[in-house]
Structures are given as structure tokens and as C-alpha cells.
N, C-alpha and C. Protein backbone atom coordinates (compact mmCIF):
# COMPACT_ATOMS: atom_id res chain seq x y z
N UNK A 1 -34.91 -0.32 14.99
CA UNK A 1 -34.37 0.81 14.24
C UNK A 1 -35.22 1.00 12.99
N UNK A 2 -36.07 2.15 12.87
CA UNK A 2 -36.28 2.22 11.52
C UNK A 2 -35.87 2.53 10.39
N UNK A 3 -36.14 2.46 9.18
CA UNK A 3 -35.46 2.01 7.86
C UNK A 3 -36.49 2.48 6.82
N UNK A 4 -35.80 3.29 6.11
CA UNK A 4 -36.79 3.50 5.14
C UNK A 4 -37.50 2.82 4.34
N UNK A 5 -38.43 2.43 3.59
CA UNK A 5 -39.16 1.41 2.87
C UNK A 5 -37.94 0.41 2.19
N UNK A 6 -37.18 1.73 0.81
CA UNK A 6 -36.91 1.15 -0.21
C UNK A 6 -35.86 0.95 0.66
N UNK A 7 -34.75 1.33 1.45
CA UNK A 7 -33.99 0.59 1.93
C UNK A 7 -34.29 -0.70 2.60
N UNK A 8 -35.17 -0.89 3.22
CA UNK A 8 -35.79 -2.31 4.05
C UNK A 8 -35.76 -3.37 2.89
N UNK A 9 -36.19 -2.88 1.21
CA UNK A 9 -36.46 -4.00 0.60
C UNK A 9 -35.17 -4.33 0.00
N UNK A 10 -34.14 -3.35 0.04
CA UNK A 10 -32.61 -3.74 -0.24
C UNK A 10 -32.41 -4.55 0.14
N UNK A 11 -32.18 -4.26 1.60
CA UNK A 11 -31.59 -4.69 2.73
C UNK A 11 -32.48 -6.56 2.22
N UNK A 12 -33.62 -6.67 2.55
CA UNK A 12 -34.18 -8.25 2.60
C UNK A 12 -33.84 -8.41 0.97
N UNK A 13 -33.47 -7.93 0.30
CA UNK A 13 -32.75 -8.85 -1.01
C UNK A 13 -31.63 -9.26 -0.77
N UNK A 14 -30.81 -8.27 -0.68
CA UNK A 14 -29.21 -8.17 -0.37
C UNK A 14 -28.64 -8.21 0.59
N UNK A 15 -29.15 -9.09 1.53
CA UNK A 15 -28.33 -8.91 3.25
C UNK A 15 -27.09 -9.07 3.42
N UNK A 16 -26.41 -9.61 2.68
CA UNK A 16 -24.57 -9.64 2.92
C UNK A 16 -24.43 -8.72 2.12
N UNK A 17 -24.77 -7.74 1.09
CA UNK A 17 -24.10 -6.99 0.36
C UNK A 17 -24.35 -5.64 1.44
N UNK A 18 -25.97 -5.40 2.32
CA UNK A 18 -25.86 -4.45 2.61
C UNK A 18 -24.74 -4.38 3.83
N UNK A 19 -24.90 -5.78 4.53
CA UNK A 19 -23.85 -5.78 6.01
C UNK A 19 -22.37 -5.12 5.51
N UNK A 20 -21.99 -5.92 4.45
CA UNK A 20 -20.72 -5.28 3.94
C UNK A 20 -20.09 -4.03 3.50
N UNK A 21 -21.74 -3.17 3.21
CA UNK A 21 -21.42 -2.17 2.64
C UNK A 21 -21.39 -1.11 4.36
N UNK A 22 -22.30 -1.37 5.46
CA UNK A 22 -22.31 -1.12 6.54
C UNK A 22 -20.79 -1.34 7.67
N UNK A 23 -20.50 -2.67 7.21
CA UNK A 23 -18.96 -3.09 7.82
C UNK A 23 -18.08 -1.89 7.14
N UNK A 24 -17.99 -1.66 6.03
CA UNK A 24 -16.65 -1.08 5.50
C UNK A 24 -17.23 0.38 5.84
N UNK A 25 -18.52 0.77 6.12
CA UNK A 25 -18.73 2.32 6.60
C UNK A 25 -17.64 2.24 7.62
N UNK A 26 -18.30 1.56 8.63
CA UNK A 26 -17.90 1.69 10.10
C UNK A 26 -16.78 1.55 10.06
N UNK A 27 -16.12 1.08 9.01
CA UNK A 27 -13.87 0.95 9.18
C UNK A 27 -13.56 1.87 8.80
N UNK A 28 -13.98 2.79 7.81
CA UNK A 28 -13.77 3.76 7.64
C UNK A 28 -14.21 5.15 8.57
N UNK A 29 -15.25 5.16 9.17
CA UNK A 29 -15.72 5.71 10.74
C UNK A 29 -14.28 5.95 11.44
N UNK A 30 -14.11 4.31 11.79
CA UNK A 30 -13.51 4.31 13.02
C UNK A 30 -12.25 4.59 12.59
N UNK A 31 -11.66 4.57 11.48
CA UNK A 31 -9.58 4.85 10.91
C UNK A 31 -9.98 5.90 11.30
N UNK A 32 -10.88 7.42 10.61
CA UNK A 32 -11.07 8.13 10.70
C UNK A 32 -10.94 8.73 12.06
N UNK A 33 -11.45 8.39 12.90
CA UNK A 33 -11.64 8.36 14.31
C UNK A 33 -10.21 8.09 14.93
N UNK A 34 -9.61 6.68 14.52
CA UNK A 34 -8.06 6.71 15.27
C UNK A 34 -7.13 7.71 14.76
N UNK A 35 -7.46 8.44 13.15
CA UNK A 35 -6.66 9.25 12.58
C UNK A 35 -6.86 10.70 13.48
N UNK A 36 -7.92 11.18 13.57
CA UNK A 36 -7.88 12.44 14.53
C UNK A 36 -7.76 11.93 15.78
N UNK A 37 -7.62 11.25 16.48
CA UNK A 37 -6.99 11.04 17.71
C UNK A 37 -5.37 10.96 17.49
N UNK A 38 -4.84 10.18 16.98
CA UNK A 38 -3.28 10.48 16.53
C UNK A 38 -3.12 11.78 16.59
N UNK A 39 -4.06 12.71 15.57
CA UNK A 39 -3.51 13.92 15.16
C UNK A 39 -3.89 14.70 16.54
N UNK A 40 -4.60 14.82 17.30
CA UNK A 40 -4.50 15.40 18.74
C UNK A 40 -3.23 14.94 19.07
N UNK A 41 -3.10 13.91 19.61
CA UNK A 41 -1.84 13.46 20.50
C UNK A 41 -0.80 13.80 19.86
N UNK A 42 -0.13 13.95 18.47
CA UNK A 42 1.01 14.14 17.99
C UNK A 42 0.99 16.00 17.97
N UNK A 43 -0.29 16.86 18.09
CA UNK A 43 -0.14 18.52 18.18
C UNK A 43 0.02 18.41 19.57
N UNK A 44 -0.29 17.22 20.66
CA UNK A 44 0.25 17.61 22.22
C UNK A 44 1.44 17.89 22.17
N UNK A 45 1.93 16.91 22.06
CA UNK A 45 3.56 16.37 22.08
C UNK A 45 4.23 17.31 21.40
N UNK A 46 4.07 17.76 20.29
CA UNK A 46 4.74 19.11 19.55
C UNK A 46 4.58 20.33 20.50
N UNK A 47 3.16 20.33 21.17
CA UNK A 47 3.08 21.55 22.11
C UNK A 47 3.48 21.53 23.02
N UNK A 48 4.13 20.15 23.66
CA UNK A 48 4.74 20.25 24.94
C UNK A 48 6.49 20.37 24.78
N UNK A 49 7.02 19.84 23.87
CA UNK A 49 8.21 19.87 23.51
C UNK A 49 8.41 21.57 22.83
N UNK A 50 7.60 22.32 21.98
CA UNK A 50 8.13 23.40 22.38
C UNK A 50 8.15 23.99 23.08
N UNK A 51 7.33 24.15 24.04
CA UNK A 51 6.94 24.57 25.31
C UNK A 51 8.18 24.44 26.03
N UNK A 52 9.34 23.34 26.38
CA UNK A 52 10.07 23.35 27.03
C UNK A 52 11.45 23.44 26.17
N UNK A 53 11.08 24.16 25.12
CA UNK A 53 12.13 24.63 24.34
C UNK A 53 12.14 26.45 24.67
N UNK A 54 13.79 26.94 25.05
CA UNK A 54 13.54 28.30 25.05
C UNK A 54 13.22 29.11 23.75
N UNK A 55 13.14 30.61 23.56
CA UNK A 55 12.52 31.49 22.36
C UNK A 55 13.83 31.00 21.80
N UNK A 56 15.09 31.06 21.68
CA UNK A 56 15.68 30.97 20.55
C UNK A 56 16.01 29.75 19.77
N UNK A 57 15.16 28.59 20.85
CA UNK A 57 15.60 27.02 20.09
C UNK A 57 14.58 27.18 19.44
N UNK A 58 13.10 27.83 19.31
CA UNK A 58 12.05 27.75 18.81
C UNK A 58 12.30 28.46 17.70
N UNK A 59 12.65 29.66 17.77
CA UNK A 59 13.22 30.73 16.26
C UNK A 59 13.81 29.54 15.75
N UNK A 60 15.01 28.61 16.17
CA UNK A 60 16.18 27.70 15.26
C UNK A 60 15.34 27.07 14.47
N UNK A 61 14.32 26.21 15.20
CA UNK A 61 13.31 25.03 15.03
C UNK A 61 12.69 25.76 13.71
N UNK A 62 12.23 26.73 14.15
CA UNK A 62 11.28 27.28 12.83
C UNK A 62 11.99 27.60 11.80
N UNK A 63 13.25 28.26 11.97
CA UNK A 63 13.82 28.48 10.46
C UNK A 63 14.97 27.01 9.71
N UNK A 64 14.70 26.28 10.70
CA UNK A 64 15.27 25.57 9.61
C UNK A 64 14.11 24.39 9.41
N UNK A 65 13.04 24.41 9.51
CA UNK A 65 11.91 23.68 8.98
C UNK A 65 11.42 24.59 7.85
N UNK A 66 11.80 25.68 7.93
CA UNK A 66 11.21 27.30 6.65
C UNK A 66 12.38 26.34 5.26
N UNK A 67 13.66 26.55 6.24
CA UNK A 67 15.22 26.44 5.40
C UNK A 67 14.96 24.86 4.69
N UNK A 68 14.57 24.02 5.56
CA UNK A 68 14.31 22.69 4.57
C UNK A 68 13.95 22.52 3.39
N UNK A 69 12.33 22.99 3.56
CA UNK A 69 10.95 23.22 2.38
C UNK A 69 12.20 24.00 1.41
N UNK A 70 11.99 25.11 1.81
CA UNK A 70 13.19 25.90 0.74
C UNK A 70 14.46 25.67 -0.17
N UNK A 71 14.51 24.61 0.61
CA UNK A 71 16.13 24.30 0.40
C UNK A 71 16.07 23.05 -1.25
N UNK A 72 14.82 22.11 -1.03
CA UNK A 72 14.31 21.54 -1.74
C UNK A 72 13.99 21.77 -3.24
N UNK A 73 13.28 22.92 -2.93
CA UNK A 73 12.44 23.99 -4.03
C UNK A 73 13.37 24.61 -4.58
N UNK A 74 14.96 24.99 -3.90
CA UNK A 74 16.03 25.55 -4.79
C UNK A 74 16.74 24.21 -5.58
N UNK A 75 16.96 23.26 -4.73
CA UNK A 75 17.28 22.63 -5.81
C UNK A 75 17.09 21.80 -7.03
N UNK A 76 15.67 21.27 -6.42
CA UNK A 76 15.14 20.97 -7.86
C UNK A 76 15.08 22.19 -9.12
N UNK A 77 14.51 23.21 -8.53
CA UNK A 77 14.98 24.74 -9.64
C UNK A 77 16.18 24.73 -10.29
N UNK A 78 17.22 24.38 -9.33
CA UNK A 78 18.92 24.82 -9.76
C UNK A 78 18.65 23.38 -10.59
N UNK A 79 18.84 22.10 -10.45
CA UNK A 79 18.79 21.24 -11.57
C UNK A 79 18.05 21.35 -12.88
N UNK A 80 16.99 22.09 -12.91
CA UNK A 80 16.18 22.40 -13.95
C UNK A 80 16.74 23.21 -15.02
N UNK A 81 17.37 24.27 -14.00
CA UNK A 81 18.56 25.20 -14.82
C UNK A 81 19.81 24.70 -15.39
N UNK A 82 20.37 23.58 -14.57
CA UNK A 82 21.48 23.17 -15.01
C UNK A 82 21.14 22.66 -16.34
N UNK A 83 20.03 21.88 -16.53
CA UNK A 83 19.80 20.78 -17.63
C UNK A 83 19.78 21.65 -18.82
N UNK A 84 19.27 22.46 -18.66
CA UNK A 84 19.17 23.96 -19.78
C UNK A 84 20.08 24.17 -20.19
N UNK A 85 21.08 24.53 -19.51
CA UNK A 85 21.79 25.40 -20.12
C UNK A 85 23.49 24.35 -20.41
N UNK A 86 23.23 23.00 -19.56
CA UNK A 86 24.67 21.94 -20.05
C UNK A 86 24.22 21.77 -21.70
N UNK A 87 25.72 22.18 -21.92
CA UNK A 87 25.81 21.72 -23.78
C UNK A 87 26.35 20.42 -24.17
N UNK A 88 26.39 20.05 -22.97
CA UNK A 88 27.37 18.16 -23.28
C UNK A 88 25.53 17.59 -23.12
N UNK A 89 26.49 16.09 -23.45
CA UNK A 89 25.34 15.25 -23.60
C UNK A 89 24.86 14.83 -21.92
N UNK A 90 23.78 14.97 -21.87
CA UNK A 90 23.42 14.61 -20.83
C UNK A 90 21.92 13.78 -20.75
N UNK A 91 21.90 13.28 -19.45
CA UNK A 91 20.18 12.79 -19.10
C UNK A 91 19.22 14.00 -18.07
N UNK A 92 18.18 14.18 -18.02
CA UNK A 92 17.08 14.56 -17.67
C UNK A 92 15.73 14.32 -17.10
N UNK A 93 15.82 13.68 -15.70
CA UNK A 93 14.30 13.55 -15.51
C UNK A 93 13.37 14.41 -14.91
N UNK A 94 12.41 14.67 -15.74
CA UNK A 94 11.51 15.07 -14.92
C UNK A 94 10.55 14.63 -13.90
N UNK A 95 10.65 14.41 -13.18
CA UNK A 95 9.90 13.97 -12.02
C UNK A 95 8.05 13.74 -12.17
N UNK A 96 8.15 14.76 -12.13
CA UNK A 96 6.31 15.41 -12.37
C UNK A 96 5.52 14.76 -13.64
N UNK A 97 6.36 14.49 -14.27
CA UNK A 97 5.53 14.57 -15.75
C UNK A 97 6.14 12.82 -16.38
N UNK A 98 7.64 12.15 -15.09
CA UNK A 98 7.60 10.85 -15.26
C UNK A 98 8.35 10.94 -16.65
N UNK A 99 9.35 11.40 -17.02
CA UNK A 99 9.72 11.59 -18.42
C UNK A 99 11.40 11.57 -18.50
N UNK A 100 11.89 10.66 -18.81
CA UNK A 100 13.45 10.43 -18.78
C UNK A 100 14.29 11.23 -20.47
N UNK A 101 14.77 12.19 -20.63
CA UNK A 101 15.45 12.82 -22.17
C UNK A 101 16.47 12.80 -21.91
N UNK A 102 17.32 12.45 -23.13
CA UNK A 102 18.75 12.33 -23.77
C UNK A 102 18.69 13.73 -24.36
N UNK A 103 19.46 14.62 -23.86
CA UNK A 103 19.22 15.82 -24.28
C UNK A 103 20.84 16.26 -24.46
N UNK A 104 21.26 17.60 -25.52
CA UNK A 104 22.29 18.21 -25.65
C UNK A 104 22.35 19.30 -26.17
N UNK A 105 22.93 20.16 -25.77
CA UNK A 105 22.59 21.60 -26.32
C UNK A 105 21.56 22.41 -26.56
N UNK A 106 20.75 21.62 -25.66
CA UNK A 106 19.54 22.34 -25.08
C UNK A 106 18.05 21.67 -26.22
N UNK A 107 18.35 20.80 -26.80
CA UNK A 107 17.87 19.93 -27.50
C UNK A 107 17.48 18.39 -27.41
N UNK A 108 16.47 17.87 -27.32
CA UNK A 108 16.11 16.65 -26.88
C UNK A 108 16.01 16.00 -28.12
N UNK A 109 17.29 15.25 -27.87
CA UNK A 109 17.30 14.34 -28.89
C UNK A 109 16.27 12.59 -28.41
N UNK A 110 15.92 12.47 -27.86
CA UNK A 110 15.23 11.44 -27.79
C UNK A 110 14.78 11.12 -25.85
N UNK A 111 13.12 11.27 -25.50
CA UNK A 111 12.34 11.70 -24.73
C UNK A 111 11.80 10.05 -24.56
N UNK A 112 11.75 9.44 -23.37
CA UNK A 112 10.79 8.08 -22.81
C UNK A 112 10.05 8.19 -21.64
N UNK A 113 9.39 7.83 -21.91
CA UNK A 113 8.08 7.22 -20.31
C UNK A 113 9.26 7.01 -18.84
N UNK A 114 9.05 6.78 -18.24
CA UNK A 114 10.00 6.51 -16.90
C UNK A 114 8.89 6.53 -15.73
N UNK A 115 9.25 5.22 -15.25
CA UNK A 115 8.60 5.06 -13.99
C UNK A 115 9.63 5.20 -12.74
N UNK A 116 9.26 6.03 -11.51
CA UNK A 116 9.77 6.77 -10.75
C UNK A 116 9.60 5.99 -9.74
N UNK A 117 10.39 5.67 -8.78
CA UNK A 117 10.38 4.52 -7.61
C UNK A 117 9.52 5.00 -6.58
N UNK A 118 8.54 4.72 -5.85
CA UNK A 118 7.91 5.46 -4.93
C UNK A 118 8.77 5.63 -3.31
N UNK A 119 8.27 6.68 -2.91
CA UNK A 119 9.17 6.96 -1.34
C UNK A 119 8.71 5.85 -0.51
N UNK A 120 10.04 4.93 0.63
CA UNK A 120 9.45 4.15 1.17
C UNK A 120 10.73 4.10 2.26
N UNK A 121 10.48 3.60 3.37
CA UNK A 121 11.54 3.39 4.51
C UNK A 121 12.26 1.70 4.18
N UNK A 122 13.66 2.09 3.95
CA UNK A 122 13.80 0.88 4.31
C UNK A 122 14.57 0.03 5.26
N UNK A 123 14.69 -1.19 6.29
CA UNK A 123 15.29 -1.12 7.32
C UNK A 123 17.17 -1.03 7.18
N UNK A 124 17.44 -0.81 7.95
CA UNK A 124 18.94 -0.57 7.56
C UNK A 124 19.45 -1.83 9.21
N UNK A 125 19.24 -2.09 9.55
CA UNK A 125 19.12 -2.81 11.06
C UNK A 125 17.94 -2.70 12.03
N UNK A 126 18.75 -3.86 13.20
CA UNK A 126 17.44 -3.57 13.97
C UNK A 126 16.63 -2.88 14.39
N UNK A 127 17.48 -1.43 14.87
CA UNK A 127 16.56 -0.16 15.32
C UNK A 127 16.66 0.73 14.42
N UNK A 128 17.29 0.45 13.15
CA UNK A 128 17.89 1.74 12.01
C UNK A 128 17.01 1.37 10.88
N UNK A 129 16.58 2.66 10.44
CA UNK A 129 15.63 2.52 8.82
C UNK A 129 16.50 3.87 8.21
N UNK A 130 16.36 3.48 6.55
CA UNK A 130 16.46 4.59 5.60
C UNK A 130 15.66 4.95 5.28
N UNK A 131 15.08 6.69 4.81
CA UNK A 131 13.84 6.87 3.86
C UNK A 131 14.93 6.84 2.44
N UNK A 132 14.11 6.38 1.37
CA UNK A 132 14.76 6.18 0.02
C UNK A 132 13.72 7.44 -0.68
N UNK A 133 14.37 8.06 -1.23
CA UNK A 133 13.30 8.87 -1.99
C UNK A 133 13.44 8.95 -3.43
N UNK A 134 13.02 9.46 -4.40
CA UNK A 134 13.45 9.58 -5.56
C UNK A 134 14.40 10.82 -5.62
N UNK A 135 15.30 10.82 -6.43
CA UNK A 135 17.11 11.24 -6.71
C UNK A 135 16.49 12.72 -7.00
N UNK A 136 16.36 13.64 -6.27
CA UNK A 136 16.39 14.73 -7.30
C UNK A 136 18.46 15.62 -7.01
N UNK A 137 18.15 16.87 -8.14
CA UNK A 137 19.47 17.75 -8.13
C UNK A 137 20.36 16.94 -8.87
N UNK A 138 21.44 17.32 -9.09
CA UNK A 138 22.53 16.85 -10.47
C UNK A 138 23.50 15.34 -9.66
N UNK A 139 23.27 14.59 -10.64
CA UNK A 139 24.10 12.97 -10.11
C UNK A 139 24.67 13.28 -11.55
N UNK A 140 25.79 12.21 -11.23
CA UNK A 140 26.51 11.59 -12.23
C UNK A 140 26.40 10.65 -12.41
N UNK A 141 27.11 9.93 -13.83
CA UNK A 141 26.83 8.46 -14.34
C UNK A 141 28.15 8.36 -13.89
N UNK A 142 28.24 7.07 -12.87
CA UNK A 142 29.48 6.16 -11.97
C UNK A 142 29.22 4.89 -12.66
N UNK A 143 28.76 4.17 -13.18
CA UNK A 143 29.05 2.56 -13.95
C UNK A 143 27.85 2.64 -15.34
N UNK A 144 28.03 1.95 -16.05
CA UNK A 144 27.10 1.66 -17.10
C UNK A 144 27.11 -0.03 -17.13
N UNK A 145 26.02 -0.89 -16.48
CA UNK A 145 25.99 -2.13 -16.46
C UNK A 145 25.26 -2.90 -17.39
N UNK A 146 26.26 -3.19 -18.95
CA UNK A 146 25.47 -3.33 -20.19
C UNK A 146 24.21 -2.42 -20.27
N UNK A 147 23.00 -2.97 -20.44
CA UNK A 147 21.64 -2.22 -21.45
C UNK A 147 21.14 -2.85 -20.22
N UNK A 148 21.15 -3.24 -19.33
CA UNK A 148 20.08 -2.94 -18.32
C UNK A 148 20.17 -2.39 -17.26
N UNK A 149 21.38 -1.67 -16.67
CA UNK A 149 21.44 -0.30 -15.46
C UNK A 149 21.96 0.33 -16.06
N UNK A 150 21.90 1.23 -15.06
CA UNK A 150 22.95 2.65 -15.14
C UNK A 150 22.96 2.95 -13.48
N UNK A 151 24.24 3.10 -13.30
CA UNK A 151 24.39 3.75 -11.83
C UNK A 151 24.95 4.63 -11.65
N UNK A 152 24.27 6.01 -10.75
CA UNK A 152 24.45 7.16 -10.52
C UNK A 152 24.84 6.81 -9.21
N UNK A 153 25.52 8.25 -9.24
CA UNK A 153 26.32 8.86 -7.99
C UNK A 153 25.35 9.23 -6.52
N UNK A 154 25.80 8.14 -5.49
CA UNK A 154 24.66 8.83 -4.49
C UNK A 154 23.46 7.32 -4.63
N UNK A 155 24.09 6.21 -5.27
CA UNK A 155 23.35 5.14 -5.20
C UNK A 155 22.51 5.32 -6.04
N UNK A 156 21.31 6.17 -6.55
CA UNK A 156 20.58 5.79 -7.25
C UNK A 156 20.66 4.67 -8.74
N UNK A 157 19.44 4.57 -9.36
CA UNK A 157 19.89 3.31 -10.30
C UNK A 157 18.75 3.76 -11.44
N UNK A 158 19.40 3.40 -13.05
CA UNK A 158 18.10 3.91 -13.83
C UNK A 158 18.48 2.40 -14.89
N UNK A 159 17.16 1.69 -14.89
CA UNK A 159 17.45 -0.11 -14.92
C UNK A 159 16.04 -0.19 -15.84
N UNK A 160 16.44 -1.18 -16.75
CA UNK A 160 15.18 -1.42 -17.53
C UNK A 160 14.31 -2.39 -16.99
N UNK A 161 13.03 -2.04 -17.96
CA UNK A 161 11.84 -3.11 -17.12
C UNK A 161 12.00 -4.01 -18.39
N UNK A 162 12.11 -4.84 -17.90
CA UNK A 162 11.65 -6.36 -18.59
C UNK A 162 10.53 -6.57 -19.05
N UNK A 163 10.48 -7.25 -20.69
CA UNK A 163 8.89 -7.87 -21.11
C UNK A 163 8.03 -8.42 -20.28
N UNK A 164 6.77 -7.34 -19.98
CA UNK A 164 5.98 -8.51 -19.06
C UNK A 164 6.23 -8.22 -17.60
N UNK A 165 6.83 -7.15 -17.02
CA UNK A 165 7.31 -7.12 -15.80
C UNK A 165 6.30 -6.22 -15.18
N UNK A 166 5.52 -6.44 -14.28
CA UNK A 166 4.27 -5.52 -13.85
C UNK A 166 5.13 -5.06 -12.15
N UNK A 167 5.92 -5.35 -11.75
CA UNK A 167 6.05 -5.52 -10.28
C UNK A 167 6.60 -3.62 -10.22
N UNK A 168 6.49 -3.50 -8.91
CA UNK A 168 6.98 -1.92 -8.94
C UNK A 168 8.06 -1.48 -8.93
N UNK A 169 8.90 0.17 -8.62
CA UNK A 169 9.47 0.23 -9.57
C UNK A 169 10.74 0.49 -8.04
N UNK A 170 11.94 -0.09 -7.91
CA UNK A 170 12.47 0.34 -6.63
C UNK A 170 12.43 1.56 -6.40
N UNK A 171 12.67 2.00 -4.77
CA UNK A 171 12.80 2.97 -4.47
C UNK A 171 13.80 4.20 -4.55
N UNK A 172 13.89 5.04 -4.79
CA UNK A 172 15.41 5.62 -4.89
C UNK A 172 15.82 5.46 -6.47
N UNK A 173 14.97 4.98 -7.28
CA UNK A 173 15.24 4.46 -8.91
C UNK A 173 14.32 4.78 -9.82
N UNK A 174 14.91 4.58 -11.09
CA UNK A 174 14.26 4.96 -12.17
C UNK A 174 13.67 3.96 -13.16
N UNK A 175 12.76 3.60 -14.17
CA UNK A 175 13.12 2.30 -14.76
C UNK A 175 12.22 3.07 -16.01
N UNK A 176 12.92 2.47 -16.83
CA UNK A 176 12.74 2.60 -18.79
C UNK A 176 12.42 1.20 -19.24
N UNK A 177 12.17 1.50 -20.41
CA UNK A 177 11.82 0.05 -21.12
C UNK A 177 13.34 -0.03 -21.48
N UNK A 178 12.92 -2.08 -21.51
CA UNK A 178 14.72 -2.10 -21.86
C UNK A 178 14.69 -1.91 -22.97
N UNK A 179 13.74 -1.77 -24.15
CA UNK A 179 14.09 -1.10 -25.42
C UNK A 179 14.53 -0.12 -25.36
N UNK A 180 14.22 0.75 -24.76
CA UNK A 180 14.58 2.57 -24.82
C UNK A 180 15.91 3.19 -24.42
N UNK A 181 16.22 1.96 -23.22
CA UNK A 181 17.58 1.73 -22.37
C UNK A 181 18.37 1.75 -23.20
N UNK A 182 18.27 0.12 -24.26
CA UNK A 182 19.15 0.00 -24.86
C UNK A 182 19.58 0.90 -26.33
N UNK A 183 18.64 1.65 -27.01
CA UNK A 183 19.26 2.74 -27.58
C UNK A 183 19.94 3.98 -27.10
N UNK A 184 19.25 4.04 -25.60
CA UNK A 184 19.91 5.54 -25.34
C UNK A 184 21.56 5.20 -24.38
N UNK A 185 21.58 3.54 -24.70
CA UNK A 185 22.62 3.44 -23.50
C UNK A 185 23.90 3.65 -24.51
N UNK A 186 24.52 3.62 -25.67
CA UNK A 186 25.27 3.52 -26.16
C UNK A 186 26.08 5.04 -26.35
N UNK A 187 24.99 6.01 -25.82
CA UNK A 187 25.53 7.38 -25.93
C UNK A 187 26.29 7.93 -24.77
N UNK A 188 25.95 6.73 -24.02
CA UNK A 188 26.08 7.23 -22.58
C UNK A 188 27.07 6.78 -21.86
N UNK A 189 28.04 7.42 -21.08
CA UNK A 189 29.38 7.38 -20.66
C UNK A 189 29.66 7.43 -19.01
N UNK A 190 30.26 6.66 -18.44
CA UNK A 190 31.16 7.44 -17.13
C UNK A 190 30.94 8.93 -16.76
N UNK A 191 30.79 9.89 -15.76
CA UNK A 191 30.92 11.33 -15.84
C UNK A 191 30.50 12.31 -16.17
N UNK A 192 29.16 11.71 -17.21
CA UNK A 192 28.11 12.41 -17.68
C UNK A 192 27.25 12.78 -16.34
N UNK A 193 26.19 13.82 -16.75
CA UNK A 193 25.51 14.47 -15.84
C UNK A 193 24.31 13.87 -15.82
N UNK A 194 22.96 13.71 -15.01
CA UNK A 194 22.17 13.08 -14.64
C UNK A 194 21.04 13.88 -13.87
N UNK A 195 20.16 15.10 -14.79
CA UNK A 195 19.64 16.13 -14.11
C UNK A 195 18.08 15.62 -13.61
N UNK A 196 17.44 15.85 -12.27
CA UNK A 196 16.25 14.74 -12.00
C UNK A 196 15.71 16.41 -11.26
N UNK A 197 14.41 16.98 -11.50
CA UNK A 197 14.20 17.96 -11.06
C UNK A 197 12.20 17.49 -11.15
């Protein structure tokens, strides 16, 4: 195989660095390669299953995959609105921007960092999994567990991180410093609102 000069003299300096850099081409080649093969076989299977779906299961199919996306996009909107315009004391996350506020009357009285649990399946039994996602649309505060949880309605959890705690952040959850926790927890009640948009 030929080789260009200055590569040849790489290559006889660096022979495990170049093999390695050659190994991790080719894994990346070949995922690549099993990834568009998946993606053929999974547009078969979609094309054969509608295929033996009649025109009006296909209209159903399509509008409520339209109605899903949509359905999403209204409610994170409608929570965005709610947070606005509630004059009681409430919480606020924003999702996007990772930002937990103690807000009231349309005023943020005090704004923290918040790390957002990433989406992940988790098993529920042998053949059963949950997807956990992060909480969006209006929860309520159901327990206040001292200065390090808070538990919302619908399971979610907004729990401080500990000095020194690098590990990630659960799924389906929120996490503050437990400094930040523990000032904003004393305002915070049973029945209050919990806007995550």
C-alpha cells in the first residue's frame, strides 16, 4: 500500500499511536455502517406496518404523532404562562437555561443554577421499563423533607447536591446546592405550585 512520504515517517516514529488512530477510524466506519443499516431496516418495518394499516388507521397514526409533538409544545407554553401570571409564591424551572426561581408576583425574588436529571429508561420488571424524563407543566409541592428534598406531585424530586458530590443528577429530578435549598426551603410549603417549562 502506498503512503505518502511524511506519513510513512509518522507512521515509523509512532506505530501504536498511528494503529490507534487507524483502529478508532475503522470503529467509527463501521458504528456508522451498523447505524445506517438499522436505519434501513427500522424505515422497512415502518413501511410494511403501514402498508398493512388501512387509509384511516394511517390518517389516526399521523395525527396523533402531529397531536403528540404539539401537545408538548402547548404545555410547556401553558406552564410558562402559568408562572407569569401566579401571584402566590411559587417555584419555576426553566429547563433550557437549567435555572430553578422563587418567584411571586411576577417577581424573582431569588434565581439558582439547577441541574436537570437526564432522560433515561428505567427497568420497572422483567419485561417492563419506565422512560423517566424531566417534569415539565405545573406539579405541586406534596412533602418538604427538611433542606434536602422537596417532593412534587407525579413523583418528581428537587434534592440538594452535597459538598463535593460530582455523581449525576437522577432522572425525573432536579438538584440545587444544598446551600440554595436551604434558604429557599423555608418559604416553601405543602400546595404550592411548581412551574418546569
Amino acid at each position: 500500500m502506498y503512503l505518502p512520504r511524511g506519513f510513512r515517517a509518522l507512521a515509523d516514529r509512532y506505530p501504536w499511536t498511528v494503529r490507534l488512530v487507524w483502529g478508532a477510524a475503522l470503529l467509527i466506519v463501521a458504528g456508522d455502517a451498523f447505524f445506517a443499516v438499522k436505519g434501513v431496516i427500522y424505515a422497512g418495518e415502518s413501511a410494511r406496518l403501514r402498508a398493512g394499516m388501512s387509509t384511516v388507521e394511517r390518517s389516526r397514526l399521523d395525527a396523533a404523532l402531529v397531536s403528540d409533538s404539539n401537545r408538548l409544545q402547548v404545555m410547556i407554553e401553558l406552564a410558562r404562562r402559568q408562572a407569569r401570571v401566579d401571584n402566590g409564591l411559587h417555584l419555576s424551572v426553566a429547563l433550557d437555561s437549567a435555572v430553578l426561581s422563587l418567584e411571586q408576583d411576577g417577581a424573582t425574588l431569588r434565581a439558582v443554577h439547577a441541574d436537570i436529571g437526564p432522560d433515561s429508561w428505567v427497568r420497572t420488571g422483567k419485561r417492563d421499563s419506565l422512560r423517566l424524563t424531566a417534569p415539565r407543566g405545573a406539579r405541586t409541592i406534596e412533602q418538604l423533607l427538611g433542606d434536602t428534598a422537596i417532593v412534587l406531585s407525579g413523583g418528581a424530586m428537587i434534592y440538594a447536591r452535597g459538598q463535593g458530590d460530582s455523581s449525576t443528577t437522577r432522572s425525573g429530578s432536579v438538584r440545587v446546592d444544598a446551600k440554595d435549598l436551604k434558604i429557599i426551603g423555608p418559604s416553601l410549603k405543602a400546595g404550592q405550585h411548581v412551574y418546569f417549562y
